[in-house]
C-alpha atoms as a PDB file:
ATOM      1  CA  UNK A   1       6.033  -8.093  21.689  1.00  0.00           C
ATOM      2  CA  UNK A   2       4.986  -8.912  18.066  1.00  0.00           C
ATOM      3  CA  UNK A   3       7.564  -8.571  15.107  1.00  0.00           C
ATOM      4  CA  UNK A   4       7.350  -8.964  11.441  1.00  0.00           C
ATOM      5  CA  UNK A   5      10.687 -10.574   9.826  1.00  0.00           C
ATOM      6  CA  UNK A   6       9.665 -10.409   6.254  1.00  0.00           C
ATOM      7  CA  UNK A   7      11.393  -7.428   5.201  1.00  0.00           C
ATOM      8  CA  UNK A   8      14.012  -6.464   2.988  1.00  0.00           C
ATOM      9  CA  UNK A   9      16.803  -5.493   5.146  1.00  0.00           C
ATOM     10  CA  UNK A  10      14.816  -4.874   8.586  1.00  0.00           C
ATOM     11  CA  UNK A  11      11.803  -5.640  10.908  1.00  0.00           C
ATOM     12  CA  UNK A  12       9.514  -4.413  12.431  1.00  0.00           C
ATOM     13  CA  UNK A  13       8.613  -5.245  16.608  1.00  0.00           C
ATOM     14  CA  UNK A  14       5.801  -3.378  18.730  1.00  0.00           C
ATOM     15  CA  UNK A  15       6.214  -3.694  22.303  1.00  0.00           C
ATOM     16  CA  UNK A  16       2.365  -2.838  23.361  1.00  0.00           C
ATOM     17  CA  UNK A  17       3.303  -3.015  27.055  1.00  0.00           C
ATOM     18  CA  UNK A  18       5.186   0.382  26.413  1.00  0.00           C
ATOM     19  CA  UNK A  19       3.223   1.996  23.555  1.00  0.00           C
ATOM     20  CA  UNK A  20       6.661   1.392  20.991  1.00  0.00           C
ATOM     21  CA  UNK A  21       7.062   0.451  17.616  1.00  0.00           C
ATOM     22  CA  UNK A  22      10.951  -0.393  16.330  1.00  0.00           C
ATOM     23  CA  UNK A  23      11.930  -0.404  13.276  1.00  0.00           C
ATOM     24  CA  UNK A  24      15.539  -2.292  13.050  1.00  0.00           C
ATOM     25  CA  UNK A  25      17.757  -2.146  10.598  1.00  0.00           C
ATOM     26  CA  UNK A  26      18.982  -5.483  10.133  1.00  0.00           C
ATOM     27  CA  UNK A  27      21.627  -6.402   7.212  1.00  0.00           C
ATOM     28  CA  UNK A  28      24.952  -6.911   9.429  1.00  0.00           C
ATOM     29  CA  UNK A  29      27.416  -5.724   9.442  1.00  0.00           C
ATOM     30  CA  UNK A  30      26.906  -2.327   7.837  1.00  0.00           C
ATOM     31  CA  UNK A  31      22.917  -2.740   7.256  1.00  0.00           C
ATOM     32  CA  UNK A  32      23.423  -0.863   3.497  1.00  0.00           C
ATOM     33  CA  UNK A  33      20.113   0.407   2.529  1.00  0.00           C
ATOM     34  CA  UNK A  34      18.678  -1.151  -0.921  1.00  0.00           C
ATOM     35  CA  UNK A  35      16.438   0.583  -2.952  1.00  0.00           C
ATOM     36  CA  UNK A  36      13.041  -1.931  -2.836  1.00  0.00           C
ATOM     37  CA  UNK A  37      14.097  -1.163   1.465  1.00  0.00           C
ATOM     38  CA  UNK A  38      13.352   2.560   0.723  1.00  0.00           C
ATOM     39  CA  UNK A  39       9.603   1.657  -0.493  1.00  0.00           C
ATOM     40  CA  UNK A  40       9.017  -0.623   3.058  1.00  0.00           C
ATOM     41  CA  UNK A  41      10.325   1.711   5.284  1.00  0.00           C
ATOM     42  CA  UNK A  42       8.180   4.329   4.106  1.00  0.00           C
ATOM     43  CA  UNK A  43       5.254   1.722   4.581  1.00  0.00           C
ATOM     44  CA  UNK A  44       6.861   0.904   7.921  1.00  0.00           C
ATOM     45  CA  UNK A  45       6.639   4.145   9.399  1.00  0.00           C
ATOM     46  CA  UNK A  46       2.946   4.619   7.897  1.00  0.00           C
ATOM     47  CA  UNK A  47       2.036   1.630   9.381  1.00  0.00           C
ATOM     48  CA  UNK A  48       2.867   2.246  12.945  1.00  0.00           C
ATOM     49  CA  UNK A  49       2.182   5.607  12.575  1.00  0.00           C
ATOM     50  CA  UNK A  50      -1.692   4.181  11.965  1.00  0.00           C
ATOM     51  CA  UNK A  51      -1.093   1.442  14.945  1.00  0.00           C
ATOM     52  CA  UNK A  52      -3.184   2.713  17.910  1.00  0.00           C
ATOM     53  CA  UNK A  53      -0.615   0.433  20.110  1.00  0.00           C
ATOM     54  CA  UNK A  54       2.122   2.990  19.525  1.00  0.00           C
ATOM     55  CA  UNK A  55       2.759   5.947  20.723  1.00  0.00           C
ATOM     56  CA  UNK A  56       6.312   6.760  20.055  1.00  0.00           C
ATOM     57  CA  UNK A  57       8.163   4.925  17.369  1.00  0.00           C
ATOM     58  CA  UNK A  58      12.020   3.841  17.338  1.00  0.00           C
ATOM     59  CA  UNK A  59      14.375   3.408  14.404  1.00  0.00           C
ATOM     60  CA  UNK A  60      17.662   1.649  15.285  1.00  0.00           C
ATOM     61  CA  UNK A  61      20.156  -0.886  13.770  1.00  0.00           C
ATOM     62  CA  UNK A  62      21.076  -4.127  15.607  1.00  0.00           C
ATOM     63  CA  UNK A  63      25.428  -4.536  15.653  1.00  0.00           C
ATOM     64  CA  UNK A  64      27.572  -2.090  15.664  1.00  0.00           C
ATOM     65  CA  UNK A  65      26.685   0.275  12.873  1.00  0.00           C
ATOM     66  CA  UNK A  66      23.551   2.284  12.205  1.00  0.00           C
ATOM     67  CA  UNK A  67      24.221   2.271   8.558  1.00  0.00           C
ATOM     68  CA  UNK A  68      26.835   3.097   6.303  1.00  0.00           C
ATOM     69  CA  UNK A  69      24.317   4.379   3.506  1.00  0.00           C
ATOM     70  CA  UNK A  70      22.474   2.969   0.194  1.00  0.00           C
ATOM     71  CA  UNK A  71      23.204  -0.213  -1.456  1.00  0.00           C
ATOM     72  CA  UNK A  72      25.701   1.409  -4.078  1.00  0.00           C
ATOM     73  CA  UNK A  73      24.634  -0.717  -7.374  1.00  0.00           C
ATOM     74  CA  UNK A  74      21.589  -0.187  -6.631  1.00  0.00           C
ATOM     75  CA  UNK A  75      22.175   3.738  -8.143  1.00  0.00           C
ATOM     76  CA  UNK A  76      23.049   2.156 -11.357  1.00  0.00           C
ATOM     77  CA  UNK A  77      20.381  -0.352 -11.807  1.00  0.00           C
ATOM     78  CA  UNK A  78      17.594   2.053 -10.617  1.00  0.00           C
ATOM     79  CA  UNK A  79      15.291   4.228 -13.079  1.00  0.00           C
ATOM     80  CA  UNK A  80      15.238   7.571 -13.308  1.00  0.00           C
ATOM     81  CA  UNK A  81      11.419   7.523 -11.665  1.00  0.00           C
ATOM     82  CA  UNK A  82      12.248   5.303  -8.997  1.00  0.00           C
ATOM     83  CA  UNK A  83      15.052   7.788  -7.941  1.00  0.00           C
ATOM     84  CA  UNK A  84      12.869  10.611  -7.913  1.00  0.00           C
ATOM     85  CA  UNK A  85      10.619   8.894  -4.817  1.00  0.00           C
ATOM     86  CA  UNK A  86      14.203   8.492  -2.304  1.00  0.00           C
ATOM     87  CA  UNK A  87      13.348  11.875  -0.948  1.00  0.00           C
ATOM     88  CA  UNK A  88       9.773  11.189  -0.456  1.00  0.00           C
ATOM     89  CA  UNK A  89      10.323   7.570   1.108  1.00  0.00           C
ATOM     90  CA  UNK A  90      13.422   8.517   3.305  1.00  0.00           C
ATOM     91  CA  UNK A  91      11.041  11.647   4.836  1.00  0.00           C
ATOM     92  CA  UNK A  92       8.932   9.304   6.123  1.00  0.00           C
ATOM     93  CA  UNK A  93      10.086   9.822   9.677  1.00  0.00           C
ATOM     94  CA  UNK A  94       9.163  13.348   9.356  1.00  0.00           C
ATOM     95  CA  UNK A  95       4.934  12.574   8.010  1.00  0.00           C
ATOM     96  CA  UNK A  96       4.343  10.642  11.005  1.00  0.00           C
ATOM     97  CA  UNK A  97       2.405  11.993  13.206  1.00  0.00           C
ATOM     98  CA  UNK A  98       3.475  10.885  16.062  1.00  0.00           C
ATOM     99  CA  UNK A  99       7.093  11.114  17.369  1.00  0.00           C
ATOM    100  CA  UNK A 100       9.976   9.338  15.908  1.00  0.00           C
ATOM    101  CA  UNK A 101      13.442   8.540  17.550  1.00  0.00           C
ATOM    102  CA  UNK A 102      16.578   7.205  16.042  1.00  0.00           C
ATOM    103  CA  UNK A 103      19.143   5.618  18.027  1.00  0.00           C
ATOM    104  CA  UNK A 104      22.432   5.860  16.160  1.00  0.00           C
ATOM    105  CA  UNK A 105      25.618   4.346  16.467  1.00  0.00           C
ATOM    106  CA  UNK A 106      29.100   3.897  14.756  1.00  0.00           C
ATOM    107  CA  UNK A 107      28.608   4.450  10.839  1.00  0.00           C
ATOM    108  CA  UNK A 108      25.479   7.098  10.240  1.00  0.00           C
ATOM    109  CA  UNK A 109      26.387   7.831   6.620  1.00  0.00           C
ATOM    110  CA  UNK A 110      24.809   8.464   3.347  1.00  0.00           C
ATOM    111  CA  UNK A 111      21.188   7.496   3.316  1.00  0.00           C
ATOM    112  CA  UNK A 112      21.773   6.266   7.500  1.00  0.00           C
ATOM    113  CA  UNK A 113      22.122   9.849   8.134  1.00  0.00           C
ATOM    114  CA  UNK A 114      19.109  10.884   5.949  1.00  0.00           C
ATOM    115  CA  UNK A 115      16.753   9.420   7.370  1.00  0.00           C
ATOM    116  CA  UNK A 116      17.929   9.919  10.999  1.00  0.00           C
ATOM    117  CA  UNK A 117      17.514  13.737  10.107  1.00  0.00           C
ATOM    118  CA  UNK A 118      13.847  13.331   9.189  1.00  0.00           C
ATOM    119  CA  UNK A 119      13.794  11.714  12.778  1.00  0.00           C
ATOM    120  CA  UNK A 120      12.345  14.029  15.614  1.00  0.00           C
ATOM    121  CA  UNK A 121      15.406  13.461  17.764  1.00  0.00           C
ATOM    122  CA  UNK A 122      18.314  11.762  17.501  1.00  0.00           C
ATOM    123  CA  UNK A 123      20.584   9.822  20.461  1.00  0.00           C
ATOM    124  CA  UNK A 124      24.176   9.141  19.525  1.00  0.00           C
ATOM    125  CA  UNK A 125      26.336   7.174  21.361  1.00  0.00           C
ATOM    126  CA  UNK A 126      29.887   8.241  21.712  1.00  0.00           C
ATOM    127  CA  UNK A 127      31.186   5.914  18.705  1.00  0.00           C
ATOM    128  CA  UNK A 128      28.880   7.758  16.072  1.00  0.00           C
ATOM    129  CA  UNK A 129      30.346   9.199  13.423  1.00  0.00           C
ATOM    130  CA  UNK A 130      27.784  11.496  10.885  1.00  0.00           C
ATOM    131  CA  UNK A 131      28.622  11.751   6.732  1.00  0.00           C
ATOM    132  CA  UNK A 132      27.327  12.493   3.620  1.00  0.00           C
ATOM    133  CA  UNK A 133      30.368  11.299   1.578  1.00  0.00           C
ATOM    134  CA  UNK A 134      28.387  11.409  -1.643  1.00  0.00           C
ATOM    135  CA  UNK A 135      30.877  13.234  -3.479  1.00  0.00           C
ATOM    136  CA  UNK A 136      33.427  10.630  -3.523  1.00  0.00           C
ATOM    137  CA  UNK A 137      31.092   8.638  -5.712  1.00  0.00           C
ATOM    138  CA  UNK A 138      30.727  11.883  -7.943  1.00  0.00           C
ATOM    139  CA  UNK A 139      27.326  12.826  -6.697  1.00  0.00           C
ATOM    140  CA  UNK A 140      25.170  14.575  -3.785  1.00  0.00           C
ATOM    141  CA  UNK A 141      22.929  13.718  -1.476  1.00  0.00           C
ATOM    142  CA  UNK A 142      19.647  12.605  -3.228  1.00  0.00           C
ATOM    143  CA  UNK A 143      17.300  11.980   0.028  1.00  0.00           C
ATOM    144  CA  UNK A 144      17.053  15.598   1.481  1.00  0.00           C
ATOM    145  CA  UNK A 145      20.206  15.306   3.425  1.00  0.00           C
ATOM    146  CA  UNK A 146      21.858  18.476   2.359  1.00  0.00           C
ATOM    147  CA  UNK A 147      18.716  20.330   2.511  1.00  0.00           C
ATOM    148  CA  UNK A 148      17.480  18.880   6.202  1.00  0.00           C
ATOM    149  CA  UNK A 149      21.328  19.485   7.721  1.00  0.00           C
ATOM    150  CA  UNK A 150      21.421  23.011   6.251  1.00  0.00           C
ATOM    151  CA  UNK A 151      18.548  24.025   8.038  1.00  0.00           C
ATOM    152  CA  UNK A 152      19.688  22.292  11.717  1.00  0.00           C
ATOM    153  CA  UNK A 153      23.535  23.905  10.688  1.00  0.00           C
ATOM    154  CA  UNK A 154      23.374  26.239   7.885  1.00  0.00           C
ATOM    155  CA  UNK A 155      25.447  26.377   4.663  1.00  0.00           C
ATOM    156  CA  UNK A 156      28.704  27.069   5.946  1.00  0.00           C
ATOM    157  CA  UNK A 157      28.867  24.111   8.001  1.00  0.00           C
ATOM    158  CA  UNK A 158      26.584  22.275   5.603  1.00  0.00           C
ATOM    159  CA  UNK A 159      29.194  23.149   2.585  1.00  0.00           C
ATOM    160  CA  UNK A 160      31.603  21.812   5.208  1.00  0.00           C
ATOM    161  CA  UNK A 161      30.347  18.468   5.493  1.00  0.00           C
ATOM    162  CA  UNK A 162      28.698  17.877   1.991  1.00  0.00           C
ATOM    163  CA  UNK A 163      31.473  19.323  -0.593  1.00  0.00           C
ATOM    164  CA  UNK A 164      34.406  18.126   1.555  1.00  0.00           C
ATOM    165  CA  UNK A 165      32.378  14.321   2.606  1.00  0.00           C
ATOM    166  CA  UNK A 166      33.660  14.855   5.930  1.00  0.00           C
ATOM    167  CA  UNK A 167      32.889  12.393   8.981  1.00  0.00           C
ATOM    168  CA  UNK A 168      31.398  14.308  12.301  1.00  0.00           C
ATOM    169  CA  UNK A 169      32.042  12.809  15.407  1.00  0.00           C
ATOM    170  CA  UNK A 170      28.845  12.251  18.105  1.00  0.00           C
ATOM    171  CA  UNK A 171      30.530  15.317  20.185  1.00  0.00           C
ATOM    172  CA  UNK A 172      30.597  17.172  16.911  1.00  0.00           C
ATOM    173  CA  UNK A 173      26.773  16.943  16.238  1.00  0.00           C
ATOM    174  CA  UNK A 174      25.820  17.496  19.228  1.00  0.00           C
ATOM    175  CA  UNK A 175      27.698  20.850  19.619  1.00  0.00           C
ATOM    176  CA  UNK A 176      26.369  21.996  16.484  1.00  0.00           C
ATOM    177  CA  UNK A 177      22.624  20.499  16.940  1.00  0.00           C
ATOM    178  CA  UNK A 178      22.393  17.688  14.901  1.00  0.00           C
ATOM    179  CA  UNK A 179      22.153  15.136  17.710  1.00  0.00           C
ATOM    180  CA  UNK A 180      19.459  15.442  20.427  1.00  0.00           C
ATOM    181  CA  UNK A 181      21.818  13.656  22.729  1.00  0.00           C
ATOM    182  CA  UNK A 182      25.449  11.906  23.123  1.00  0.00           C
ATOM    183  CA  UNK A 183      25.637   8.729  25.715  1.00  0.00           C
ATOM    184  CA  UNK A 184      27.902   6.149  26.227  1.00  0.00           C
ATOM    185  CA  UNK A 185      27.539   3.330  23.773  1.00  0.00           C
ATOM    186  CA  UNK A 186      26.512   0.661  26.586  1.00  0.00           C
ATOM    187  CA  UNK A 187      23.863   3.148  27.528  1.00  0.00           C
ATOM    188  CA  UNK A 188      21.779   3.962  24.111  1.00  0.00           C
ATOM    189  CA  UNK A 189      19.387   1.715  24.693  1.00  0.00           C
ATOM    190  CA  UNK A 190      18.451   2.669  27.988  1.00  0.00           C
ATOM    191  CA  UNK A 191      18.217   5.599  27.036  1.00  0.00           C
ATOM    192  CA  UNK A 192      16.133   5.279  23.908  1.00  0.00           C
ATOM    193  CA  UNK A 193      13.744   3.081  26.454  1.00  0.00           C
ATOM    194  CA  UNK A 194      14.127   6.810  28.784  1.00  0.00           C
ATOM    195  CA  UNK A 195      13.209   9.009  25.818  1.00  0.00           C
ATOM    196  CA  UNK A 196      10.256   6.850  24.970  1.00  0.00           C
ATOM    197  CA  UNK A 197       8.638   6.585  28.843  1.00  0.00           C
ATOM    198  CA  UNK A 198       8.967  10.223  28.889  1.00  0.00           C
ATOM    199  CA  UNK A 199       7.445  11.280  25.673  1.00  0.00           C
ATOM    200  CA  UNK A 200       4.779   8.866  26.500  1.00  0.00           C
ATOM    201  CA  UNK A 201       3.838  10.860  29.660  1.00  0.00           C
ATOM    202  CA  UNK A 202       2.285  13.722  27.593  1.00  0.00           C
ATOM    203  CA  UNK A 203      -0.421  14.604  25.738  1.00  0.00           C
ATOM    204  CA  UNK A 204      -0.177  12.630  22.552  1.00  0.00           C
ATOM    205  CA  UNK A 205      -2.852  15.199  20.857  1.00  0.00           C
ATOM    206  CA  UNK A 206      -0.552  18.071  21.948  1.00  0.00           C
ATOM    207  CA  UNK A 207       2.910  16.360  21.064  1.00  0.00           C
ATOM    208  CA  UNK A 208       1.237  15.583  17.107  1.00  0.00           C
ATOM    209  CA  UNK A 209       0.026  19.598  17.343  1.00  0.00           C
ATOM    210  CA  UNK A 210       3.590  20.465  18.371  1.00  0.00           C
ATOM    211  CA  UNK A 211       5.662  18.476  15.851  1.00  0.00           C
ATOM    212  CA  UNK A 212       2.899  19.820  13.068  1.00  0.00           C
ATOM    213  CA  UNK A 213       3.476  22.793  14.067  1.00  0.00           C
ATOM    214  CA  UNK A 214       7.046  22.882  14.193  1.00  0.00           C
ATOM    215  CA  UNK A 215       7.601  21.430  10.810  1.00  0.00           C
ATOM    216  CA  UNK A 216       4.820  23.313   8.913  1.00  0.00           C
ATOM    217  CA  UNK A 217       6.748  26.591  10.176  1.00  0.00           C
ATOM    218  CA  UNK A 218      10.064  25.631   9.722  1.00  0.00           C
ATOM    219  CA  UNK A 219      10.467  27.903   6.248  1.00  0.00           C
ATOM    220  CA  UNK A 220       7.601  30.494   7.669  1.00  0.00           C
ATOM    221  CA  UNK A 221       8.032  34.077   8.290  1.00  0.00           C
ATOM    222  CA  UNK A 222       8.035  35.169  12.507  1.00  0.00           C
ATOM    223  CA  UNK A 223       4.441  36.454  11.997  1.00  0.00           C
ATOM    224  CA  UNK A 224       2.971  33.859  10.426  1.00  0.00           C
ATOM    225  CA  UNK A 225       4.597  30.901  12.743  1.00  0.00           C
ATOM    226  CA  UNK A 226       2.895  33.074  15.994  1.00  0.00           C
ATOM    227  CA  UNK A 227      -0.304  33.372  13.951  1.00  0.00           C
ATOM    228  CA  UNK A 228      -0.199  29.436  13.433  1.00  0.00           C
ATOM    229  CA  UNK A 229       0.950  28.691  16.940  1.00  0.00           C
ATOM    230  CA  UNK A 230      -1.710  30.892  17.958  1.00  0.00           C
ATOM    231  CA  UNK A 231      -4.235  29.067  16.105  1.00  0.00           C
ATOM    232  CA  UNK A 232      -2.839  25.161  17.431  1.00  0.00           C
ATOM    233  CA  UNK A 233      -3.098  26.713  20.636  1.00  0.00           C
ATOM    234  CA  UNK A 234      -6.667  28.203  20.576  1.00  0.00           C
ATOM    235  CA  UNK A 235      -7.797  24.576  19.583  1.00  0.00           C
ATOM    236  CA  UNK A 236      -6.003  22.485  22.330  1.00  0.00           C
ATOM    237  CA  UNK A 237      -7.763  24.488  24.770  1.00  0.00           C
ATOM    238  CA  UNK A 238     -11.263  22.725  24.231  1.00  0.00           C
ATOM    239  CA  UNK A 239      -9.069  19.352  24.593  1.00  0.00           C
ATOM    240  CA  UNK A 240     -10.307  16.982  26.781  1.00  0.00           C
ATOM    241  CA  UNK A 241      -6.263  16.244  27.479  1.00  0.00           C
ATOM    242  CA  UNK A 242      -5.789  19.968  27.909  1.00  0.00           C
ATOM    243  CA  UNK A 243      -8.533  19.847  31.178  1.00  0.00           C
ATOM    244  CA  UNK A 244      -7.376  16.881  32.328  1.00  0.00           C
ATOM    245  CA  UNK A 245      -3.608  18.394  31.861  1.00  0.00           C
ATOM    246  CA  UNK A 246      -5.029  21.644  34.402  1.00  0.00           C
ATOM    247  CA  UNK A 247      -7.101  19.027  36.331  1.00  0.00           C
ATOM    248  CA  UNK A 248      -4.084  17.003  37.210  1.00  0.00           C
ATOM    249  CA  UNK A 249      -1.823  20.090  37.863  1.00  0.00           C
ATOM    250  CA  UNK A 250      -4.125  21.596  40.448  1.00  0.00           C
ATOM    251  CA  UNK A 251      -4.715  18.310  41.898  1.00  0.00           C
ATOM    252  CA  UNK A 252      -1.369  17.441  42.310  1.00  0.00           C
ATOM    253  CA  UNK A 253      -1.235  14.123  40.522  1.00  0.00           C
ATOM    254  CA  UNK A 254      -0.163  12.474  37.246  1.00  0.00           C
ATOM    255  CA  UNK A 255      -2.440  13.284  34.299  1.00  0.00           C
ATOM    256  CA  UNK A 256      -4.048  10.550  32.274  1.00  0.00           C
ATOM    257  CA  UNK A 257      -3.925  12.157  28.730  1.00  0.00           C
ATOM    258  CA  UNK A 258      -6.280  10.244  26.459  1.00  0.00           C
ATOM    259  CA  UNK A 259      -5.083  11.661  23.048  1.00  0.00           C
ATOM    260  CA  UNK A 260      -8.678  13.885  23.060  1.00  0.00           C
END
């Protein structure tokens, strides 16, 4: 396992053995987000996104807190055009191609919560709690928080949440779809560590055509997402992964997907 410790605020680690790249928060105890942070994690995420060693990639906090949001001053001392790239850096998450999981835990607010919902799935342990308290500091989410959770929730229950700044619990996100899973908080690494193995068992040329596909027709009409899924489809079928896939399933043994 290699890691990079040179960061504002969090490193980097790639454990090759297991195809992973982490990306840990690291500014205890809360690990607030600063703004210059926002401009490496975007780089962060492109860079194991490029990293032929990974195949899934983690983003997690060490302690007990995820994060409880942005570096507050940081608002203040920031100018107006490096404001206007928080959306674009925190959707990072969401550009990589391959698939991204954040492991939350206690505080998941503000910015924390942003950029786990640009995340393809999220695992909360039971002490999670989920905010966008924005409006106590008389403003809104600025990194496509209100936006991402109204489409998982829509606006009643994003009105909920944003206008009133109220914290949801893990069991709370999960009912309504925010969080992928809810585990014990003794068990969220293990079962980040199960996420990963499994996602690493299929196709990766399939999973990047899926998660394409998925976000490209998020705001498409029902005709044109079955057109598009139609067309994905048509071109996995001259995979090599996609014979091997039907090799393997009429031979009764594991595939070895290749990413072709």
């Amino acid at each position: 396992m290699t890691s990079t410790t040179s960061l504002d605020g969090f490193r980097i680690e790639i454990d090759a053995d297991n195809e992973r790249g982490d990306i840990v928060l690291d500014r205890p105890p809360f690990n607030t987000i600063s703004m210059p942070q926002r401009d490496q994690l975007r780089a962060a995420f492109e860079t194991l996104d490029a990293d032929e060693r990974v195949r899934v990639i983690v983003l997690r906090a060490t302690g007990e807190h995820f994060s409880s949001g942005g570096y507050i001053k940081g608002f203040i001392e920031a100018t107006p055009e490096h404001v206007s790239k928080l959306a674009w850096n925190i959707a990072a998450p969401a550009r990589c191609a391959k698939p991204v999981i954040a492991a939350n835990r206690g505080y998941a607010f503000g910015v924390g919560f942003e950029i786990s919902l640009a995340c393809d799935f999220r695992l909360a342990s039971h002490t999670t709690f989920y905010a966008l308290p924005e409006q106590k500091l008389g403003q809104i989410p600025g990194s496509g928080g209100s936006a991402r959770l109204q489409k998982i929730v829509g606006i009643t229950r994003t009105k909920d949440i944003v206008m009133r700044s109220r914290r949801i619990s893990a069991q709370q996100a999960y009912d309504w779809g925010i969080a992928t899973e809810i585990v014990p908080d003794t068990e969220l690494e293990a079962a980040t560590a199960a996420l990963v193995a499994e996602l690493r068992g299929f196709s990766p040329l399939a999973q990047r055509t899926a998660k394409k596909l998925l976000n490209d027709t998020e705001d498409a009409s029902l005709s044109i997402a079955i057109e598009l899924e139609g067309h994905c489809y048509s071109r996995l079928r001259s995979s090599e992964d996609f014979r091997e896939g039907v090799s393997a399933f009429h031979e009764k043994r594991p595939p070895a997907f290749k990413g072709l």
